[in-house]
N, C-alpha and C. Protein backbone atom coordinates (compact mmCIF):
# COMPACT_ATOMS: atom_id res chain seq x y z
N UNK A 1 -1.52 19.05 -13.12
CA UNK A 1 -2.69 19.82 -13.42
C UNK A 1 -2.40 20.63 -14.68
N UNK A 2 -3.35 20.81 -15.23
CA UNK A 2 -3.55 21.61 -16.71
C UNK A 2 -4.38 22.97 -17.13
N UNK A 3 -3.83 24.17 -17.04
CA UNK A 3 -3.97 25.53 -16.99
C UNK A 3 -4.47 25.68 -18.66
N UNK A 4 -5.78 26.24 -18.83
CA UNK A 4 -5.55 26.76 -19.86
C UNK A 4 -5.92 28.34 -19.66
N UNK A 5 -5.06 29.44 -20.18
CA UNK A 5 -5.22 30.65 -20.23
C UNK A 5 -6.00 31.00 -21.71
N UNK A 6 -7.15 31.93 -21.57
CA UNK A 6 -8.23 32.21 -22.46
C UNK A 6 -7.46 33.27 -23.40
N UNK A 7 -8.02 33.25 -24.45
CA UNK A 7 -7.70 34.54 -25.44
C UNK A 7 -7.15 35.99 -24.73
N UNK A 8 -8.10 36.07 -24.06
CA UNK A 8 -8.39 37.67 -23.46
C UNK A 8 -6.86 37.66 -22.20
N UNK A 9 -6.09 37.04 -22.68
CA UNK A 9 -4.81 37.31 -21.60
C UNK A 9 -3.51 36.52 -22.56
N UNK A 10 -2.53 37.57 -22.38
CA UNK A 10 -1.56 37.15 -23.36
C UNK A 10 -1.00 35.81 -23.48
N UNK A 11 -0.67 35.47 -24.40
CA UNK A 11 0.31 34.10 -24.71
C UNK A 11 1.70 34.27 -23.95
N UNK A 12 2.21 35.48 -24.16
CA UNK A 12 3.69 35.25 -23.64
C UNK A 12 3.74 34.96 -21.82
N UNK A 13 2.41 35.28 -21.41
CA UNK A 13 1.95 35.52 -20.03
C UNK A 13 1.67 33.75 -19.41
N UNK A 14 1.30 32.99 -20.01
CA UNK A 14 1.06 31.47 -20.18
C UNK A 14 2.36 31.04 -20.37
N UNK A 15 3.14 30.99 -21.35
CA UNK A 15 4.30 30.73 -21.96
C UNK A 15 5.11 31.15 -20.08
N UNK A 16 5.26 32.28 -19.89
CA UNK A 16 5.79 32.22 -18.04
C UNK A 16 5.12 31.30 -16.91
N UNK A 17 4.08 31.39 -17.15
CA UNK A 17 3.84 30.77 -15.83
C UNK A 17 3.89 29.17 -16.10
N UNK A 18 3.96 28.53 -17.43
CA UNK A 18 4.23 27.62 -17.32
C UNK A 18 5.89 26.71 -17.21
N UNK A 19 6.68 27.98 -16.86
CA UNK A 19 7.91 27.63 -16.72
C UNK A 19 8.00 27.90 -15.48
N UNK A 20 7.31 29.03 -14.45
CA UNK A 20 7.16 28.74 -13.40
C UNK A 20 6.23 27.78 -12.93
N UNK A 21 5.51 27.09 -13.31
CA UNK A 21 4.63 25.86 -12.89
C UNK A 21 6.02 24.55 -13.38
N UNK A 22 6.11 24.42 -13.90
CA UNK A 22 7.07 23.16 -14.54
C UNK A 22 7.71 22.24 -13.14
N UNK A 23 8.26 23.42 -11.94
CA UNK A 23 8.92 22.70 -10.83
C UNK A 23 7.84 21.65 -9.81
N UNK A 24 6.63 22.14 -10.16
CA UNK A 24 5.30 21.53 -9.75
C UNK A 24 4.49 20.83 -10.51
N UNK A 25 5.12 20.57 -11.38
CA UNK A 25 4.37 19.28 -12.70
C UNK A 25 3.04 19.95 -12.71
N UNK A 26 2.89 20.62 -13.31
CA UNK A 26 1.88 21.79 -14.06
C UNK A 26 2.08 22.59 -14.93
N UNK A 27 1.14 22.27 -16.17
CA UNK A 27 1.45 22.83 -17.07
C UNK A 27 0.00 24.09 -17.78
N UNK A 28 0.88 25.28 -18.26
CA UNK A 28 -0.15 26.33 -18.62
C UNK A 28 0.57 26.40 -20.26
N UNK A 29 -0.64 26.43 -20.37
CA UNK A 29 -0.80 26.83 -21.84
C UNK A 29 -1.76 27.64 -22.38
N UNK A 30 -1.46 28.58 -23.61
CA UNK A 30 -2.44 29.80 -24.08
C UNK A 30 -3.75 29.06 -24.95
N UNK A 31 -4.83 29.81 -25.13
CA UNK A 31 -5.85 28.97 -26.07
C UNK A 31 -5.25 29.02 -27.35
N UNK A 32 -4.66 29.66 -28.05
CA UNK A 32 -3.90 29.51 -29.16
C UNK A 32 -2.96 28.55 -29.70
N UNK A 33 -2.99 27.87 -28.47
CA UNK A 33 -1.37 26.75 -28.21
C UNK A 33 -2.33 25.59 -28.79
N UNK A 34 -3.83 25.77 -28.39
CA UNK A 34 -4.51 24.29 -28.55
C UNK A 34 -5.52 24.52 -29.29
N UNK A 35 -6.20 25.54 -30.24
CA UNK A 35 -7.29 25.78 -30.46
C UNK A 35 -6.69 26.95 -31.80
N UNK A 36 -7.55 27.22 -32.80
CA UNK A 36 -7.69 28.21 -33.78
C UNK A 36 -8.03 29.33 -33.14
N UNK A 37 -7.41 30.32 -32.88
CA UNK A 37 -7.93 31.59 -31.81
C UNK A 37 -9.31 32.54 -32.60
N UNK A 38 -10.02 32.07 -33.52
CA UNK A 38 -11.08 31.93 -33.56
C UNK A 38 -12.41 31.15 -33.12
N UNK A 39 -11.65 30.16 -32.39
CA UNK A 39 -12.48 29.28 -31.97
C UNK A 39 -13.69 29.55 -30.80
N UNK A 40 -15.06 29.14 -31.45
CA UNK A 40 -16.14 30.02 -30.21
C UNK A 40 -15.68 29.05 -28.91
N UNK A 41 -15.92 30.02 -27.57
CA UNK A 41 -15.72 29.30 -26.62
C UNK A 41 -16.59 27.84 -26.23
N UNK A 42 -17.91 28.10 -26.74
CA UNK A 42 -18.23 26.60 -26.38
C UNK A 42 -17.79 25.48 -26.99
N UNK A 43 -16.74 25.51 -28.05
CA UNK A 43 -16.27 24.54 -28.40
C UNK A 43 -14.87 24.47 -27.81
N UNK A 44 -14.33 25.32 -27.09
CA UNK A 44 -13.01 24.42 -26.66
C UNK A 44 -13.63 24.33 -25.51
N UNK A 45 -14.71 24.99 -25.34
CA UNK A 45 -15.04 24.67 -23.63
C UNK A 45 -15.86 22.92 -23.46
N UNK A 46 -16.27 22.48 -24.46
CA UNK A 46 -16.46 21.48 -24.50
C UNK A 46 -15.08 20.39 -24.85
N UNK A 47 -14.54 20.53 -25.54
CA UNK A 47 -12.96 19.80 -25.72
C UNK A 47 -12.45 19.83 -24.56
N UNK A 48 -12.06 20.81 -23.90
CA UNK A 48 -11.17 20.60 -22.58
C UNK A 48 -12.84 19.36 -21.82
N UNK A 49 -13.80 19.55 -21.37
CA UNK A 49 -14.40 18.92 -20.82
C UNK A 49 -14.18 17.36 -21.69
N UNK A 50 -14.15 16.70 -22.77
CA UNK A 50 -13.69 15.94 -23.26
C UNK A 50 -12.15 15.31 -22.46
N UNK A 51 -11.28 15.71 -23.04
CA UNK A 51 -10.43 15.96 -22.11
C UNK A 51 -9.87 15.51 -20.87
N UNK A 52 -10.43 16.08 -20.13
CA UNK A 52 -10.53 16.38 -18.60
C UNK A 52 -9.46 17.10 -17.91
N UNK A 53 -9.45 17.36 -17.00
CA UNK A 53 -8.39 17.71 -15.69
C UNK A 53 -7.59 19.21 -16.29
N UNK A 54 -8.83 19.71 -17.10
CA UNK A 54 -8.57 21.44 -17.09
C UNK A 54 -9.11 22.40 -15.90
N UNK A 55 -8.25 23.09 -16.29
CA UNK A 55 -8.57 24.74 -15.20
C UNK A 55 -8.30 25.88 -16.10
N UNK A 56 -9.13 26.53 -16.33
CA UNK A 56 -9.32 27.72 -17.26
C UNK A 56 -9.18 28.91 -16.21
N UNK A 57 -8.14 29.95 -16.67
CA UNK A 57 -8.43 31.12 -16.30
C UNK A 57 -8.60 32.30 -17.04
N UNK A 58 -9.47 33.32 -16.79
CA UNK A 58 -9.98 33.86 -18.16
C UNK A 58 -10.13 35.24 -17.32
N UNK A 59 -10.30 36.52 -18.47
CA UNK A 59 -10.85 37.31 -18.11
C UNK A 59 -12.39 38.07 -18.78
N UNK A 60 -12.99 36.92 -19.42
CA UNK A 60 -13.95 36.86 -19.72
C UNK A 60 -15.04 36.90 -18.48
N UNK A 61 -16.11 37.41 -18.53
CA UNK A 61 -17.37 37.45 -17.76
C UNK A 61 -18.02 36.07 -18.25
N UNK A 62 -17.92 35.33 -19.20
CA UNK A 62 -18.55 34.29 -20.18
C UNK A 62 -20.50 34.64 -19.79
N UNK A 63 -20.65 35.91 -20.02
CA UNK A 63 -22.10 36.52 -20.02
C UNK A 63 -21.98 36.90 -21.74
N UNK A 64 -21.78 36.03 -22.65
CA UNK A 64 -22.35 36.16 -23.91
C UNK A 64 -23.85 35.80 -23.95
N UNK A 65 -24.41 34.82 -23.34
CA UNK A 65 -25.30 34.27 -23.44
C UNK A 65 -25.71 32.73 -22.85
N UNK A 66 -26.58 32.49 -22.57
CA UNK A 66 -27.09 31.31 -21.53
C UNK A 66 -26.06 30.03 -21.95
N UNK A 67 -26.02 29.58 -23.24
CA UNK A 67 -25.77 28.74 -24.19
C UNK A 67 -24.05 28.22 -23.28
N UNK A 68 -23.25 29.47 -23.36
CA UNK A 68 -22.20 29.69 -22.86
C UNK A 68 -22.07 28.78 -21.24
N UNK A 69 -22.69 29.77 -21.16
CA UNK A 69 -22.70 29.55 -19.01
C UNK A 69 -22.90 27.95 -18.96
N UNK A 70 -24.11 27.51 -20.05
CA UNK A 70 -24.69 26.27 -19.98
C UNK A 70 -23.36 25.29 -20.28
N UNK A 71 -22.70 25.72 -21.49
CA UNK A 71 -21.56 24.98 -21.63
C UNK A 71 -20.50 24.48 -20.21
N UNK A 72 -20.68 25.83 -19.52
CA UNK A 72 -19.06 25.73 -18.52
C UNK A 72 -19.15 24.80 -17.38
N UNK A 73 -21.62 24.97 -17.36
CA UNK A 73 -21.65 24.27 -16.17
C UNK A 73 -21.70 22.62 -16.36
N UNK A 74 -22.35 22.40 -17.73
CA UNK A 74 -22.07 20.77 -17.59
C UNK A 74 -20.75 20.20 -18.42
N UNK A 75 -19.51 21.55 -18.91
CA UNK A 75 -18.59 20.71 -18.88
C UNK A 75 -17.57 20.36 -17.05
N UNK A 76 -17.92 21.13 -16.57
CA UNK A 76 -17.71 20.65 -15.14
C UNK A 76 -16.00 21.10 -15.10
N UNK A 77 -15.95 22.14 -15.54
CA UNK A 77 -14.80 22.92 -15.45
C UNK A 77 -13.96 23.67 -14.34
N UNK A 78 -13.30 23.87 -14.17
CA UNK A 78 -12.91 24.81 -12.71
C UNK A 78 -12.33 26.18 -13.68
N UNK A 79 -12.83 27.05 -13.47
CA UNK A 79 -12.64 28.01 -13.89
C UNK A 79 -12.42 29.43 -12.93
N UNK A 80 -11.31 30.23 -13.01
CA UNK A 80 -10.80 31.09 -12.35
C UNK A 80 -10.85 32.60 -13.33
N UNK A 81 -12.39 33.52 -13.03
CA UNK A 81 -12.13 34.98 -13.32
C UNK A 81 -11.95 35.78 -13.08
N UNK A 82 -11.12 36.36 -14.13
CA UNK A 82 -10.20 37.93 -13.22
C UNK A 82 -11.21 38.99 -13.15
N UNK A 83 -11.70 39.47 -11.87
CA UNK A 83 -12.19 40.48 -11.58
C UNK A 83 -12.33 41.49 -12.59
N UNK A 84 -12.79 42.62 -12.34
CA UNK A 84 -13.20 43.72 -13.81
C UNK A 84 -12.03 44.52 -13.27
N UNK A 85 -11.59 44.98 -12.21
CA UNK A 85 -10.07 45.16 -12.51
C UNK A 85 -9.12 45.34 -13.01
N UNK A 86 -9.20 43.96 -13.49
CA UNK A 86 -8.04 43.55 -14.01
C UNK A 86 -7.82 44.14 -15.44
N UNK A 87 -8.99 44.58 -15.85
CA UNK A 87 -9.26 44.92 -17.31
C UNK A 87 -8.43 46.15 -17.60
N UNK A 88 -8.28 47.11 -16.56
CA UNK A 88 -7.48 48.48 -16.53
C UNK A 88 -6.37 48.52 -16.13
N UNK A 89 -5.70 47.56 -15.69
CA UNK A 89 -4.25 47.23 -16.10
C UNK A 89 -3.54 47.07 -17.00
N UNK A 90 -2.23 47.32 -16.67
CA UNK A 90 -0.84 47.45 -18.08
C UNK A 90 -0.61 45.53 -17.99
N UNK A 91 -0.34 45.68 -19.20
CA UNK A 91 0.42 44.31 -19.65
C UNK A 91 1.38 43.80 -18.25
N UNK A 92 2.23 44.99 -17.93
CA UNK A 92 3.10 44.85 -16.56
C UNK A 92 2.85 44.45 -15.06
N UNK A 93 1.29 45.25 -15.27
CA UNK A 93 1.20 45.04 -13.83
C UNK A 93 0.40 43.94 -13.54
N UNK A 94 -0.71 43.42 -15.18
CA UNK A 94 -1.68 42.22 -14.71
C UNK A 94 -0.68 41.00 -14.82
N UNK A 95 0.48 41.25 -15.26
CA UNK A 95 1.76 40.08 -15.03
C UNK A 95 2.26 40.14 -13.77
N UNK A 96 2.76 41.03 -13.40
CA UNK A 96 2.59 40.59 -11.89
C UNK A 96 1.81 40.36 -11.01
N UNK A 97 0.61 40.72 -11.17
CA UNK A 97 -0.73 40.33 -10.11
C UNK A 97 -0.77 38.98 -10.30
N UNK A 98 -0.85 38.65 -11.57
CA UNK A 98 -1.43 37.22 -11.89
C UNK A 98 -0.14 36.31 -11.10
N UNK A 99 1.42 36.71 -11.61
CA UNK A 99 2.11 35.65 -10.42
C UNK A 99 2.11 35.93 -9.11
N UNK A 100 1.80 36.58 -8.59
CA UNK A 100 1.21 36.95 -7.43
C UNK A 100 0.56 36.05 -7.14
N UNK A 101 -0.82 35.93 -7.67
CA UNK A 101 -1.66 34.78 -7.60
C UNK A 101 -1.61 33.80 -7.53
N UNK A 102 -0.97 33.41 -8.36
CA UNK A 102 -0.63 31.79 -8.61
C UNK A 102 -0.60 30.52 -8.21
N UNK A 103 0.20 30.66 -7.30
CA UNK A 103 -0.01 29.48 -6.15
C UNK A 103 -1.22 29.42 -5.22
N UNK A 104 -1.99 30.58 -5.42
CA UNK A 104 -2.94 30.77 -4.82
C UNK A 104 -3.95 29.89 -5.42
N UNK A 105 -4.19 30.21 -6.76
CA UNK A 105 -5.16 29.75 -7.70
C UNK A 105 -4.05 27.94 -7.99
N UNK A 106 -3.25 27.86 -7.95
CA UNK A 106 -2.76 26.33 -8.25
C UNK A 106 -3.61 25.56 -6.24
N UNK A 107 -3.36 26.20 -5.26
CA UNK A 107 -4.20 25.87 -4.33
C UNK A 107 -5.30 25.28 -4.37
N UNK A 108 -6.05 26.06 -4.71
CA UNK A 108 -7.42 25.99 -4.60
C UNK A 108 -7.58 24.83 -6.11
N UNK A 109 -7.52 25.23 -6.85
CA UNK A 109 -7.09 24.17 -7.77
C UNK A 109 -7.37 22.78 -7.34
N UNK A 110 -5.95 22.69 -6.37
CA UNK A 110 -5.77 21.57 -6.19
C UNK A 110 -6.80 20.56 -4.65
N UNK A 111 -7.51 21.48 -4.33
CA UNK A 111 -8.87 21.50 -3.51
C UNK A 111 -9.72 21.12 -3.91
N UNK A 112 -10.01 21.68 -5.00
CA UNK A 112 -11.25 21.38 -5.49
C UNK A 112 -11.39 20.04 -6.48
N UNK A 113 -12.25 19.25 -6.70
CA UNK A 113 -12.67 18.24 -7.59
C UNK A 113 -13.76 18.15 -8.14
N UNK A 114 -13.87 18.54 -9.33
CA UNK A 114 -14.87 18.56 -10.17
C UNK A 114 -14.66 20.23 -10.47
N UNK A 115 -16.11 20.62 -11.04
CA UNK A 115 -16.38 22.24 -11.66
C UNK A 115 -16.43 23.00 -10.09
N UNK A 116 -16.38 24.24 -10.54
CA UNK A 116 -16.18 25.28 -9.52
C UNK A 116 -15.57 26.43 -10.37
N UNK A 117 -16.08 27.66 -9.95
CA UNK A 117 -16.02 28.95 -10.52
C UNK A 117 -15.51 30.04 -9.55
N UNK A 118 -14.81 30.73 -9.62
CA UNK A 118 -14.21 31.80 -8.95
C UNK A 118 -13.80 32.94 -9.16
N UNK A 119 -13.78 34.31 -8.81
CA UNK A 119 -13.32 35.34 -8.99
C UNK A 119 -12.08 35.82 -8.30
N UNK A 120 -11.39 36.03 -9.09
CA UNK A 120 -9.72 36.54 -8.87
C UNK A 120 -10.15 38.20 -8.73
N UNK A 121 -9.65 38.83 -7.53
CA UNK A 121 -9.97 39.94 -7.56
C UNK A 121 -8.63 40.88 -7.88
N UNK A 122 -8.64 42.05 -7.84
CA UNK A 122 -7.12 42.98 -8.36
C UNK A 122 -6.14 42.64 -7.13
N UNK A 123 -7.22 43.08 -5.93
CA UNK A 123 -6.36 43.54 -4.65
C UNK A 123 -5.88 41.49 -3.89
N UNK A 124 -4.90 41.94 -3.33
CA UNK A 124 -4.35 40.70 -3.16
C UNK A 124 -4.36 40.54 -1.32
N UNK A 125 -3.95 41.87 -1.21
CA UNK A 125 -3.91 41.84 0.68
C UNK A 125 -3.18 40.37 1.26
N UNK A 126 -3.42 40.92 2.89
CA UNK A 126 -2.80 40.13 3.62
C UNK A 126 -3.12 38.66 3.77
N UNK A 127 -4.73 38.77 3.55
CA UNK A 127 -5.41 37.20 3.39
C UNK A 127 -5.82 37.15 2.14
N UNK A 128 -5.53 36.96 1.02
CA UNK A 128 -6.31 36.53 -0.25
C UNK A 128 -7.26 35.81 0.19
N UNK A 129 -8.33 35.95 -0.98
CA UNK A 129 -9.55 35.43 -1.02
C UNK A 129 -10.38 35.23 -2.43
N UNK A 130 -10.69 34.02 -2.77
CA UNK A 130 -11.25 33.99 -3.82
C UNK A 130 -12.58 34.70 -3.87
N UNK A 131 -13.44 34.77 -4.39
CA UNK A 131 -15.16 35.24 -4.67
C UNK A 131 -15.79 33.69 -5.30
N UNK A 132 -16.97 33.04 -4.93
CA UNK A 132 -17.71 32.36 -5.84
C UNK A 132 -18.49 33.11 -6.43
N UNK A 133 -18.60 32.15 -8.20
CA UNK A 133 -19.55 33.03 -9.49
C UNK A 133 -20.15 31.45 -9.43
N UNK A 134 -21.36 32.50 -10.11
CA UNK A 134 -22.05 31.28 -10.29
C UNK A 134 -22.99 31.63 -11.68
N UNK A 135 -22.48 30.35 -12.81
CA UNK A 135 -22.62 29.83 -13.96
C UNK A 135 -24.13 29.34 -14.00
């Protein structure tokens, strides 16, 4: 499976988890790794749909505008967003939440077939739980 991590979350943060993904033949990579980090999202969001067999996790709302949403839903993406949360966190601690997560979101991931949208929330608790968004 193929992780791409969005602008709005560090490179060096991708660059880890894809060395912790590696023992599970999964690979994460930053949008910078594959794209001009100017690049508007509906165009890599259409490339990965080209593509195929991406999973985007972002901490984007992708509420720029209809155009957007329209993109994510007929590129048929699985996409994983971090709660508003997450936004008031240190570099430190949304690195550890996020591996925290991980296997959680490689789970469900690996559940799902085809597009599907989700919210990663801060709190992790005893039962994690995703949220559905809807694009």
């Amino acid at each position: 499976m193929k992780f791409l991590l969005d602008n709005n979350l560090p490179a060096p943060l991708a660059r880890a988890l894809n060395e912790l993904s590696l023992p599970h033949d999964h690979t994460v990579i930053h949008l910078t790794e594959k794209f001009a980090q100017n690049t508007s999202d509906i165009t890599w969001i259409q490339a990965l749909h080209q593509e195929g067999g991406w999973v985007v996790i972002s901490q984007d709302k992708f509420n720029k505008g209809d155009l957007e949403k329209r993109a994510i839903r007929e590129a048929g993406l699985l996409v994983f967003c971090l709660a508003k949360h997450w936004n008031r966190e240190s570099y430190w601690n949304k690195a550890h939440n996020l591996v925290r997560w991980w296997p959680k979101i490689i789970q469900q991931s690996e559940l799902i077939s085809g597009s599907g949208a989700f919210r990663v929330p801060w709190k992790y608790g005893h039962a994690p739980k995703f949220e559905p968004v809807q694009f």
